[in-house]
PDB file of N, CA and C in Angstrom:
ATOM      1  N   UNK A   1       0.855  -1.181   0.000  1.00  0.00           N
ATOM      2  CA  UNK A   1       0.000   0.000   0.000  1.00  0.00           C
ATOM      3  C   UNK A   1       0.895   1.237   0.000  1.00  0.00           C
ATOM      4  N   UNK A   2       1.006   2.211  -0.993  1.00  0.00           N
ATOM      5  CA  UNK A   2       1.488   3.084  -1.420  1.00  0.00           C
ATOM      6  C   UNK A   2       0.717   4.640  -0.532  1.00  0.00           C
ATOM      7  N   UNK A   3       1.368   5.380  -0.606  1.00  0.00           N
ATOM      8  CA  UNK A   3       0.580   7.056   0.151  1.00  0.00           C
ATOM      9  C   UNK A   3      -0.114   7.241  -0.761  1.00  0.00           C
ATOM     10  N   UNK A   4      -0.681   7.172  -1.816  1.00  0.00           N
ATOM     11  CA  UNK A   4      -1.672   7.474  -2.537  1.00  0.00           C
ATOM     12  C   UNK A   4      -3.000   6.308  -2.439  1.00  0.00           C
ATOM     13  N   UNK A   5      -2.856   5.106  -1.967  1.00  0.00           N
ATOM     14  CA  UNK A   5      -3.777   4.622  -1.500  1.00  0.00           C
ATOM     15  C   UNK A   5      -3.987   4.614  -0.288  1.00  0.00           C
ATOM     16  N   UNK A   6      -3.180   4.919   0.904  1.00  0.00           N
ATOM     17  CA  UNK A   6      -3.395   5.802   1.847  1.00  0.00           C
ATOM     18  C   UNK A   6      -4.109   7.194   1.938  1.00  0.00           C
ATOM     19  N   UNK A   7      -3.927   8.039   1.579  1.00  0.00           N
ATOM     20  CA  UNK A   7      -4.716   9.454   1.626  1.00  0.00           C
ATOM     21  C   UNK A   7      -5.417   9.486  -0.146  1.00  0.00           C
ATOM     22  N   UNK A   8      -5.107   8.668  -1.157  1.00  0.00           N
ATOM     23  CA  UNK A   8      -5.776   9.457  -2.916  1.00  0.00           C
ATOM     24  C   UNK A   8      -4.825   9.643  -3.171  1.00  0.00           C
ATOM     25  N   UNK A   9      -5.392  10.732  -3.785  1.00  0.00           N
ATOM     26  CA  UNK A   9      -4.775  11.490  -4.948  1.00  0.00           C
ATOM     27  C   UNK A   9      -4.023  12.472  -4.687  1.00  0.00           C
ATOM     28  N   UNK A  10      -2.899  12.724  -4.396  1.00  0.00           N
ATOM     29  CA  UNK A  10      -2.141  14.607  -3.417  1.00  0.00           C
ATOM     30  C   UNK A  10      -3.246  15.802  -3.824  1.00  0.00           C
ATOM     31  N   UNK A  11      -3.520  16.089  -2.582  1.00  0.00           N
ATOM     32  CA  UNK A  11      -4.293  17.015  -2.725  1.00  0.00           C
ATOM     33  C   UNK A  11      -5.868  17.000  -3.183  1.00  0.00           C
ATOM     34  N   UNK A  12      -6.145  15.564  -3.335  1.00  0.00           N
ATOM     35  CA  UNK A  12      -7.679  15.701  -3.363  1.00  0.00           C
ATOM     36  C   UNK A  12      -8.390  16.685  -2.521  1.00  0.00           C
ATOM     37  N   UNK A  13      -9.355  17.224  -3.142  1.00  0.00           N
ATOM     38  CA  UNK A  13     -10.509  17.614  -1.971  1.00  0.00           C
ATOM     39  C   UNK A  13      -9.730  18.664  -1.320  1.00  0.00           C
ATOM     40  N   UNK A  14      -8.943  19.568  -1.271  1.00  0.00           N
ATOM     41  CA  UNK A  14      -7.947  20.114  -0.747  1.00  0.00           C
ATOM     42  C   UNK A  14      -7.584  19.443   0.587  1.00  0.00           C
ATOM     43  N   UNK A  15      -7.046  18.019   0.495  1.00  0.00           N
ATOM     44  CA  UNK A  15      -6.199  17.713   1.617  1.00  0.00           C
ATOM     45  C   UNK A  15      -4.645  17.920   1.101  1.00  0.00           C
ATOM     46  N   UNK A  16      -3.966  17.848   2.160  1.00  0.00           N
ATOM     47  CA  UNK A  16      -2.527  17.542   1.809  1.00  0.00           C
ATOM     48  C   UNK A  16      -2.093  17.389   3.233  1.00  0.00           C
ATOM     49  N   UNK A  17      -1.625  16.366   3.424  1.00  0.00           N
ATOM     50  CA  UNK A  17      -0.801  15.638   4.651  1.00  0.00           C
ATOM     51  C   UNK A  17       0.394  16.428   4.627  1.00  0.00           C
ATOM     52  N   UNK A  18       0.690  16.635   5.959  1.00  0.00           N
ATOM     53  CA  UNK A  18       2.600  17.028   5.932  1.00  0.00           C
ATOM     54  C   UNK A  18       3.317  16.482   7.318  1.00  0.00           C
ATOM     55  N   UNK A  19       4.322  16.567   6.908  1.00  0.00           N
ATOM     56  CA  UNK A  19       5.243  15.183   7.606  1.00  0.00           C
ATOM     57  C   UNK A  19       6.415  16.230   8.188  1.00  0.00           C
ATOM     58  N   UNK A  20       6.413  15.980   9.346  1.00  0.00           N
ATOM     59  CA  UNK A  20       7.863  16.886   9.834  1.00  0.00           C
ATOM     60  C   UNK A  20       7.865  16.542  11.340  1.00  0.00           C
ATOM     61  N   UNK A  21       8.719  16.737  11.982  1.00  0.00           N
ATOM     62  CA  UNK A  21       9.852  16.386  13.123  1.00  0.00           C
ATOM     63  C   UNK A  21       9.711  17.109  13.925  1.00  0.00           C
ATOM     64  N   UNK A  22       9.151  16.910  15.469  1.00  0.00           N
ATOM     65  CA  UNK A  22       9.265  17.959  16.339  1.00  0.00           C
ATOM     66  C   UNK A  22       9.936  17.269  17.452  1.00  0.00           C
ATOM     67  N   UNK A  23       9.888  18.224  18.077  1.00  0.00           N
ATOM     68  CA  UNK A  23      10.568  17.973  19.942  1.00  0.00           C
ATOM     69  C   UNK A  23       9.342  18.783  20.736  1.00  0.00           C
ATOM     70  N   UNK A  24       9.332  17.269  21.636  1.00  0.00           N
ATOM     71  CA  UNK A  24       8.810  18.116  23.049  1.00  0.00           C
ATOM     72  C   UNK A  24       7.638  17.044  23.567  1.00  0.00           C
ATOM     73  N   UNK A  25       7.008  17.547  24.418  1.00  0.00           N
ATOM     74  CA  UNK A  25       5.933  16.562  25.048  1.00  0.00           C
ATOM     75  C   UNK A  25       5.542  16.172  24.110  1.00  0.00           C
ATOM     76  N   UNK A  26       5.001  15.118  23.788  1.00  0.00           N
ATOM     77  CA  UNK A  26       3.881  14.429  22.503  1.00  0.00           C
ATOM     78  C   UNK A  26       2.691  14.951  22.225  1.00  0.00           C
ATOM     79  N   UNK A  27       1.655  15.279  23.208  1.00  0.00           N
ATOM     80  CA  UNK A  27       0.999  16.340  23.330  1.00  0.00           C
ATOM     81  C   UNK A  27       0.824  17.741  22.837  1.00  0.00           C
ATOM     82  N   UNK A  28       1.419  18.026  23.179  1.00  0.00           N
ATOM     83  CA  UNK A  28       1.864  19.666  23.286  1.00  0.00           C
ATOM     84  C   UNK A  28       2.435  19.976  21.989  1.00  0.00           C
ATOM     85  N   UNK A  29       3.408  18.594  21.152  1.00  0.00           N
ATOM     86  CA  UNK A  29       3.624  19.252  20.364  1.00  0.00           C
ATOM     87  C   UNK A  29       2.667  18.981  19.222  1.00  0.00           C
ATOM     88  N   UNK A  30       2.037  17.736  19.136  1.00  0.00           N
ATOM     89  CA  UNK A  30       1.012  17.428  18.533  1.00  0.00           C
ATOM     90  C   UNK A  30      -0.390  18.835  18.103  1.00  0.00           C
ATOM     91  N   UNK A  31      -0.663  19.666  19.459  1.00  0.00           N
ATOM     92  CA  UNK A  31      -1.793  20.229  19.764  1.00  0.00           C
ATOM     93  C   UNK A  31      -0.412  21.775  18.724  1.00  0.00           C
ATOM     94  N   UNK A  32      -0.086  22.144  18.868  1.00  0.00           N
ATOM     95  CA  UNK A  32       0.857  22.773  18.188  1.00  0.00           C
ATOM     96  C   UNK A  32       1.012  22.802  16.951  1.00  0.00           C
ATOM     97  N   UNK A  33       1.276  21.869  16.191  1.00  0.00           N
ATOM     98  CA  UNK A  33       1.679  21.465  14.927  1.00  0.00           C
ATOM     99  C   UNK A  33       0.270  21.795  13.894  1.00  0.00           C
ATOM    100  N   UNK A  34      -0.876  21.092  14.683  1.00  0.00           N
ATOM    101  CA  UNK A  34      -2.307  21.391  14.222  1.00  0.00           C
ATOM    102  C   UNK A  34      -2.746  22.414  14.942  1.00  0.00           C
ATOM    103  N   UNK A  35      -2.499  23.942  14.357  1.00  0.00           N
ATOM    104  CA  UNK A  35      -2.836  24.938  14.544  1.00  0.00           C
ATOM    105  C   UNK A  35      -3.333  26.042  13.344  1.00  0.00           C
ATOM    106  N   UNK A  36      -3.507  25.043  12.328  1.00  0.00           N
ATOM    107  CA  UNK A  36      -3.672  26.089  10.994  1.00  0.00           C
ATOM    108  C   UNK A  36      -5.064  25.842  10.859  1.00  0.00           C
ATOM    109  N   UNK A  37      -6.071  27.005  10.265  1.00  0.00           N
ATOM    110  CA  UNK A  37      -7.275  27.192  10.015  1.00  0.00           C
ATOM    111  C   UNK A  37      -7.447  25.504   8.719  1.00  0.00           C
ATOM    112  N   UNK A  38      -8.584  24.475   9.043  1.00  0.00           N
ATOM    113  CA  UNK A  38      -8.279  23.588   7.912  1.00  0.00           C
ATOM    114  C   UNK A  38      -7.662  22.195   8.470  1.00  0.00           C
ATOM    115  N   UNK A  39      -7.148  22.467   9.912  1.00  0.00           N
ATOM    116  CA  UNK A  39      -6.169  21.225  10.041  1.00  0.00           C
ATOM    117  C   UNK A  39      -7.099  20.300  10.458  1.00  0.00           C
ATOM    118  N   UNK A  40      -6.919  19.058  10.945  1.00  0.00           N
ATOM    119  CA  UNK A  40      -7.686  18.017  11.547  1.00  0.00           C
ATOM    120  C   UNK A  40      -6.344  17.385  12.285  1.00  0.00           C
ATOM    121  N   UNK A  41      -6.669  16.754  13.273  1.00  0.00           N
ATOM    122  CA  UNK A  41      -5.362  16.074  13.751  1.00  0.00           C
ATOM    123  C   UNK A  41      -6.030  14.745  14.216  1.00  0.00           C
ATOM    124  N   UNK A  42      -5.771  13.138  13.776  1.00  0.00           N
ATOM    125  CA  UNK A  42      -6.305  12.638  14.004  1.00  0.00           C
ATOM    126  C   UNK A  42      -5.196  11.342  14.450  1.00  0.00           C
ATOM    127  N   UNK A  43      -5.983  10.613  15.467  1.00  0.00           N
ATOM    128  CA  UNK A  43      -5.127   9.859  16.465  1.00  0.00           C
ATOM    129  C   UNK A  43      -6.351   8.369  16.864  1.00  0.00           C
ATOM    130  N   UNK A  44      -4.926   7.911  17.352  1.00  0.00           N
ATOM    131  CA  UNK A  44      -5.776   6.628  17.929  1.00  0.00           C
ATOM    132  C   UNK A  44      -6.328   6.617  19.113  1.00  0.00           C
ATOM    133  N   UNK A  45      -7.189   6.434  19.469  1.00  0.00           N
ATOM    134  CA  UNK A  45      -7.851   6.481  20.735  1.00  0.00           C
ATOM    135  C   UNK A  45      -6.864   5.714  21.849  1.00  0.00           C
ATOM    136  N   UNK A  46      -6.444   4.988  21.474  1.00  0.00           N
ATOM    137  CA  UNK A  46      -5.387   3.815  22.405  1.00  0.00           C
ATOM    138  C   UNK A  46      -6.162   2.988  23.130  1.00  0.00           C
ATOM    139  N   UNK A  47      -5.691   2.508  24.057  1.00  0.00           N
ATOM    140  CA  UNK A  47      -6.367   1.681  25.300  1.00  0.00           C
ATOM    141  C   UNK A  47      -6.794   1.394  26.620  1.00  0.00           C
ATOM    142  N   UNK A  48      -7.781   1.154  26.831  1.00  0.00           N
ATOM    143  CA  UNK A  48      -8.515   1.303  28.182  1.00  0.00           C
ATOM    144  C   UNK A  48      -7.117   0.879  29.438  1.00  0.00           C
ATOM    145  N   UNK A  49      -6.997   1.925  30.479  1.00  0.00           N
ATOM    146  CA  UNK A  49      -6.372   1.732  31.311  1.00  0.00           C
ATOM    147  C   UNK A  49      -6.450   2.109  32.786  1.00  0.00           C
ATOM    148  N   UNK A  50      -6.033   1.922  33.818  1.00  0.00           N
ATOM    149  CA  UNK A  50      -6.840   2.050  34.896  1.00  0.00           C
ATOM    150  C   UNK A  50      -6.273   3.535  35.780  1.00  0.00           C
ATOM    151  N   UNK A  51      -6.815   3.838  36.648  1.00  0.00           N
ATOM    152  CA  UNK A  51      -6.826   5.200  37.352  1.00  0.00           C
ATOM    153  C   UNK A  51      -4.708   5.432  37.273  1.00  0.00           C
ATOM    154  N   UNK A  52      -4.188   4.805  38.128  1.00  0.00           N
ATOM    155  CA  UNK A  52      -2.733   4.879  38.509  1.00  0.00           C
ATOM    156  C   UNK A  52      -2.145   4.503  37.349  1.00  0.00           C
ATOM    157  N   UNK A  53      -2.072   4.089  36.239  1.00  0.00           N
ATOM    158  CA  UNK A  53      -1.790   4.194  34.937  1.00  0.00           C
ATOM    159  C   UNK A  53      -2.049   5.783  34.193  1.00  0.00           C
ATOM    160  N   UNK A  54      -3.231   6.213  34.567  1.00  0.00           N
ATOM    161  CA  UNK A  54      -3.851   7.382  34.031  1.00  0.00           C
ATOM    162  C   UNK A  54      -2.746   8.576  34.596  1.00  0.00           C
ATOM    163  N   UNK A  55      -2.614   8.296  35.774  1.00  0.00           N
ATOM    164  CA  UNK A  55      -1.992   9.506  36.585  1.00  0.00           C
ATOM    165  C   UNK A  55      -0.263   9.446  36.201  1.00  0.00           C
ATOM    166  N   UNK A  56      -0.109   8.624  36.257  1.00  0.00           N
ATOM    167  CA  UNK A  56       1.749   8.229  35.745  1.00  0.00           C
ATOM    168  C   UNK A  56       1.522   8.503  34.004  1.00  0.00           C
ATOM    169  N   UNK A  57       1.350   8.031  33.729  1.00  0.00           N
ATOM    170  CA  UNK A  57       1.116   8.267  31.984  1.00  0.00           C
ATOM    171  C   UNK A  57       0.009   9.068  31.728  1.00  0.00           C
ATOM    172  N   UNK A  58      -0.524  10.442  31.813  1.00  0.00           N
ATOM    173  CA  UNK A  58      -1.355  11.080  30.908  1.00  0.00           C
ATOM    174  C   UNK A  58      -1.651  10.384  29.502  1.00  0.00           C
ATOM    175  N   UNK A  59      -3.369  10.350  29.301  1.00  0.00           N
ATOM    176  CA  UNK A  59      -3.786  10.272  27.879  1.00  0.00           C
ATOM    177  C   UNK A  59      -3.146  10.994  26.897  1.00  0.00           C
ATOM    178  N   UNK A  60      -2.820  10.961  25.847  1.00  0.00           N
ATOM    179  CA  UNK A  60      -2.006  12.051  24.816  1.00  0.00           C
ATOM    180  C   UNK A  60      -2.715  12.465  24.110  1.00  0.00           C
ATOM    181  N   UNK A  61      -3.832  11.702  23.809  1.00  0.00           N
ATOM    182  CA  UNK A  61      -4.965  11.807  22.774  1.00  0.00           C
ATOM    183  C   UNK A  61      -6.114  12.689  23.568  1.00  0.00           C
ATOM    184  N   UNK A  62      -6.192  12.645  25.180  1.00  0.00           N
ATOM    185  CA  UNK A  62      -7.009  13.048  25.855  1.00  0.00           C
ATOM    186  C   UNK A  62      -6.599  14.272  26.177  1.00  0.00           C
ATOM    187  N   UNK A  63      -5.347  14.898  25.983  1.00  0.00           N
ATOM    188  CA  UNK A  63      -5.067  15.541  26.239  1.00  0.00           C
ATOM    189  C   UNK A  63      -5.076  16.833  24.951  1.00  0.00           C
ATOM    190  N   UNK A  64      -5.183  15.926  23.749  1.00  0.00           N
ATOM    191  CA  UNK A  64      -5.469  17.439  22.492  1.00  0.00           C
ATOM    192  C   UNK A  64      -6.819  17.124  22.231  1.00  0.00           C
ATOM    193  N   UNK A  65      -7.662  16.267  22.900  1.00  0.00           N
ATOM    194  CA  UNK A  65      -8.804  16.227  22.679  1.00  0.00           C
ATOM    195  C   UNK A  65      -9.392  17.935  23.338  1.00  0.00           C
ATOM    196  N   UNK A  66      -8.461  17.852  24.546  1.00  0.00           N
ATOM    197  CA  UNK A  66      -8.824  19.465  25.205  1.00  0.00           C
ATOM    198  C   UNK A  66      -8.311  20.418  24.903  1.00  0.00           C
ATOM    199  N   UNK A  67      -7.037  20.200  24.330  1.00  0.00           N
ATOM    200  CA  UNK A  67      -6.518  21.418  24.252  1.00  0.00           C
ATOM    201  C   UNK A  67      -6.265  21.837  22.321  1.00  0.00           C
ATOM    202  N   UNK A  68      -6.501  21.167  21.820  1.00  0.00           N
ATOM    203  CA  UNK A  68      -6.232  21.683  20.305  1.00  0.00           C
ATOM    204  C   UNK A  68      -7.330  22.378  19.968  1.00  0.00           C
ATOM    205  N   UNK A  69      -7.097  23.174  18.926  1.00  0.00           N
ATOM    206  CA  UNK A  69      -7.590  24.917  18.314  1.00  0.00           C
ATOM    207  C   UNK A  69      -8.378  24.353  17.411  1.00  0.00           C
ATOM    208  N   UNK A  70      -8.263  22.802  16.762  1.00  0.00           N
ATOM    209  CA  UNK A  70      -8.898  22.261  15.500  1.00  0.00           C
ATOM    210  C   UNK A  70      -9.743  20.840  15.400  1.00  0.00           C
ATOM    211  N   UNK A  71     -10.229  20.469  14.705  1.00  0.00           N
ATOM    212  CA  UNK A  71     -11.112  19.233  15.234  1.00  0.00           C
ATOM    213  C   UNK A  71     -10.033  18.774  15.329  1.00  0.00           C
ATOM    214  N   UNK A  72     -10.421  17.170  16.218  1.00  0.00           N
ATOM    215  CA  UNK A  72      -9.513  15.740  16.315  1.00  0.00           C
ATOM    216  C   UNK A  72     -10.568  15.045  16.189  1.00  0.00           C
ATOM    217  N   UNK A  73     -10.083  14.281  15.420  1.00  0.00           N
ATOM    218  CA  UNK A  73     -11.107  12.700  15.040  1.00  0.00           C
ATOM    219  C   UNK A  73     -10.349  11.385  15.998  1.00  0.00           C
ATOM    220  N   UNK A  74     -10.796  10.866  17.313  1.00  0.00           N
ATOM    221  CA  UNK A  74     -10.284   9.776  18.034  1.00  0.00           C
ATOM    222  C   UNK A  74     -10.679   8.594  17.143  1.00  0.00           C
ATOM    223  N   UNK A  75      -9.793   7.466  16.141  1.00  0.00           N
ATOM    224  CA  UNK A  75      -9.838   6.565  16.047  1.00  0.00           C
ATOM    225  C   UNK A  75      -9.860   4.899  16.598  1.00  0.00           C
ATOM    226  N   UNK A  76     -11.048   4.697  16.776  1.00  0.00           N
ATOM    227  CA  UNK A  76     -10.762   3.361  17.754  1.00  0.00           C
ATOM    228  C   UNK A  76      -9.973   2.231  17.107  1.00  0.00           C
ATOM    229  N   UNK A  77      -9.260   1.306  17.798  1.00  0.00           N
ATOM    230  CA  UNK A  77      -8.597   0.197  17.884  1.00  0.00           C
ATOM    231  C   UNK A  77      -9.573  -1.105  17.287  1.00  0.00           C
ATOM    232  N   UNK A  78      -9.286  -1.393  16.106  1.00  0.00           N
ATOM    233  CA  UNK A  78      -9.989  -2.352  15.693  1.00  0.00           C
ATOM    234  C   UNK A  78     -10.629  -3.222  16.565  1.00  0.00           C
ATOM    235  N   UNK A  79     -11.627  -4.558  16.544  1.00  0.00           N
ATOM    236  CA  UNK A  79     -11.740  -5.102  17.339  1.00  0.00           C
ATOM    237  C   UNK A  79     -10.731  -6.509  17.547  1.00  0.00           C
ATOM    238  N   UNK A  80     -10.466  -6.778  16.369  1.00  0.00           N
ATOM    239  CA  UNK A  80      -9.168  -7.649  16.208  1.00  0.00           C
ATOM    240  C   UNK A  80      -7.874  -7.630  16.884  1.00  0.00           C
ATOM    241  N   UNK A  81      -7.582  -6.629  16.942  1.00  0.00           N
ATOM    242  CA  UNK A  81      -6.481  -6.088  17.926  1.00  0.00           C
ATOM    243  C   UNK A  81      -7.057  -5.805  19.430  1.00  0.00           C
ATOM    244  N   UNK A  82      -7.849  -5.634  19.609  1.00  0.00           N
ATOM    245  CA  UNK A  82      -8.070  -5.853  20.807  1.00  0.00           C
ATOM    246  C   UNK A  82      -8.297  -6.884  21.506  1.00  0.00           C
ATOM    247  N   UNK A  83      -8.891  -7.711  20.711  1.00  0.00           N
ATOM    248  CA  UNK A  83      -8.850  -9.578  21.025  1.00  0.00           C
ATOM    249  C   UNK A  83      -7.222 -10.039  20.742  1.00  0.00           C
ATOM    250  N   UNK A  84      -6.506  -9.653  20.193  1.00  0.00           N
ATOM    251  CA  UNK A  84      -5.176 -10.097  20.404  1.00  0.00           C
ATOM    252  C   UNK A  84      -4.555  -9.810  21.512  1.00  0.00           C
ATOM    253  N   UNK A  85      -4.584  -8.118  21.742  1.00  0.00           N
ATOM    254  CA  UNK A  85      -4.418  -8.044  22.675  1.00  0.00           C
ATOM    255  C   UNK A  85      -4.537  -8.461  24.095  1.00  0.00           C
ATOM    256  N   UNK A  86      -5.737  -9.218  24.311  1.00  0.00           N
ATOM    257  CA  UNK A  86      -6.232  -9.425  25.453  1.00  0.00           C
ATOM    258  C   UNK A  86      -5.733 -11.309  25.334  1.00  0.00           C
ATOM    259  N   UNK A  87      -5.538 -11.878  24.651  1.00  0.00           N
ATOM    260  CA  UNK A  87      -5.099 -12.931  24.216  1.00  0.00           C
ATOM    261  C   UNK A  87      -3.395 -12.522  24.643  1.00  0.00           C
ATOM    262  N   UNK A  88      -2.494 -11.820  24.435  1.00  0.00           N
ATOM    263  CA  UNK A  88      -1.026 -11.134  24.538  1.00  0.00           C
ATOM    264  C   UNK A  88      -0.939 -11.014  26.364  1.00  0.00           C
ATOM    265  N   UNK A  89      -2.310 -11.040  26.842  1.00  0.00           N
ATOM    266  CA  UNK A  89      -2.203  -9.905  28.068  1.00  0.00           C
ATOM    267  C   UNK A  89      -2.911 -11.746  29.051  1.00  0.00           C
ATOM    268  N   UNK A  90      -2.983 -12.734  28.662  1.00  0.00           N
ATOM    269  CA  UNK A  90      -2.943 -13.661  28.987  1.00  0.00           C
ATOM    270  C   UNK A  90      -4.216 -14.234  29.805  1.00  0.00           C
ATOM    271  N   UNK A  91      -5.228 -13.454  29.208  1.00  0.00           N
ATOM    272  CA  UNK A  91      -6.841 -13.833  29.464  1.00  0.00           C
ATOM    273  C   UNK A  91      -7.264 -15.372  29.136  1.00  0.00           C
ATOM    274  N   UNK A  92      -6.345 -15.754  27.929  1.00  0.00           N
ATOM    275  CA  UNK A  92      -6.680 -16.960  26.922  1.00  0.00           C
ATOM    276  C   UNK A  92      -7.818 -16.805  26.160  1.00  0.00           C
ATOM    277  N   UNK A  93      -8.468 -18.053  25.395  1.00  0.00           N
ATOM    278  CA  UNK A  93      -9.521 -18.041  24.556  1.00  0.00           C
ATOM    279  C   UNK A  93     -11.131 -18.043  25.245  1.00  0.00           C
ATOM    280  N   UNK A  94     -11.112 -18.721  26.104  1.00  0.00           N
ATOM    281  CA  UNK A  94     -12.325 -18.807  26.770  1.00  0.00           C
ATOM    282  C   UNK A  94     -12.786 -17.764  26.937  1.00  0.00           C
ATOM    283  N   UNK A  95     -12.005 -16.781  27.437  1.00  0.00           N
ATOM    284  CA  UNK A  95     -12.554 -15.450  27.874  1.00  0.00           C
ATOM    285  C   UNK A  95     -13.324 -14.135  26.666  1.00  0.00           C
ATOM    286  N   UNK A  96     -12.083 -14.874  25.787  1.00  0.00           N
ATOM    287  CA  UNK A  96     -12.155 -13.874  24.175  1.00  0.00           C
ATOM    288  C   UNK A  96     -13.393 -14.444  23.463  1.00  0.00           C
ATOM    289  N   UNK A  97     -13.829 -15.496  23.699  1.00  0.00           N
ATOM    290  CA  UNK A  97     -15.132 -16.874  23.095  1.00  0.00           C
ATOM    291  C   UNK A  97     -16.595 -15.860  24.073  1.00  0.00           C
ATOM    292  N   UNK A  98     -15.922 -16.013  24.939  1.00  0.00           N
ATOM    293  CA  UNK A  98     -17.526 -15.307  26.207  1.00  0.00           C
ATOM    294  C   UNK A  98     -17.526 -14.058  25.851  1.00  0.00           C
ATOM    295  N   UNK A  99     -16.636 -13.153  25.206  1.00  0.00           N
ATOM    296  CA  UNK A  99     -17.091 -11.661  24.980  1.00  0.00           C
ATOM    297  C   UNK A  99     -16.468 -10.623  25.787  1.00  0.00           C
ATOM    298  N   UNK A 100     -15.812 -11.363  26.822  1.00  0.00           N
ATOM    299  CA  UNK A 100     -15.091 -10.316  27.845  1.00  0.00           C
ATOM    300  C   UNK A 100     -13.806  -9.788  27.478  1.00  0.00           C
TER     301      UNK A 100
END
């Protein structure tokens, strides 16, 4: 899969993706970068995690959900990957079979 079957055609529809290098919180610089009238900044939602996880690791996504100037579109985590995941995280099959 090539960037043109990724995003089209350059510049369809007036999109145009741009690619560049920052420093600094992930966040911050994320909420930064998408600051132009037009932008969208769009991210993965990530994964459910519990309170003391929350507090040591800030959301990143939750965090330009509040603070960016431009929409954000939160993308969820397939459901496939999340059954792997939970299969990785050593639930086994039974559990992934019952729905939990």
């Amino acid at each position: 899969m090539g960037i043109r079957d990724a995003y089209g055609t350059p510049g369809a529809a007036g999109a145009r993706p741009r690619c560049q290098a920052v420093r600094g919180e992930t966040g911050h610089a994320l909420v930064r970068c998408a600051d132009r009238p037009g932008d969208v900044l769009v991210l993965g939602a990530g994964r459910e995690r519990g309170r003391l996880s929350r507090l040591i690791r800030p959301s990143i996504t939750a965090y330009c959900v509040r603070h960016a100037t431009c929409p954000v579109l939160t993308v969820p985590r397939p459901p496939l990957q999340r059954d792997l995941e939970a299969l990785e995280r050593g639930y086994g099959l039974r559990e992934l079979v019952a729905g939990n």
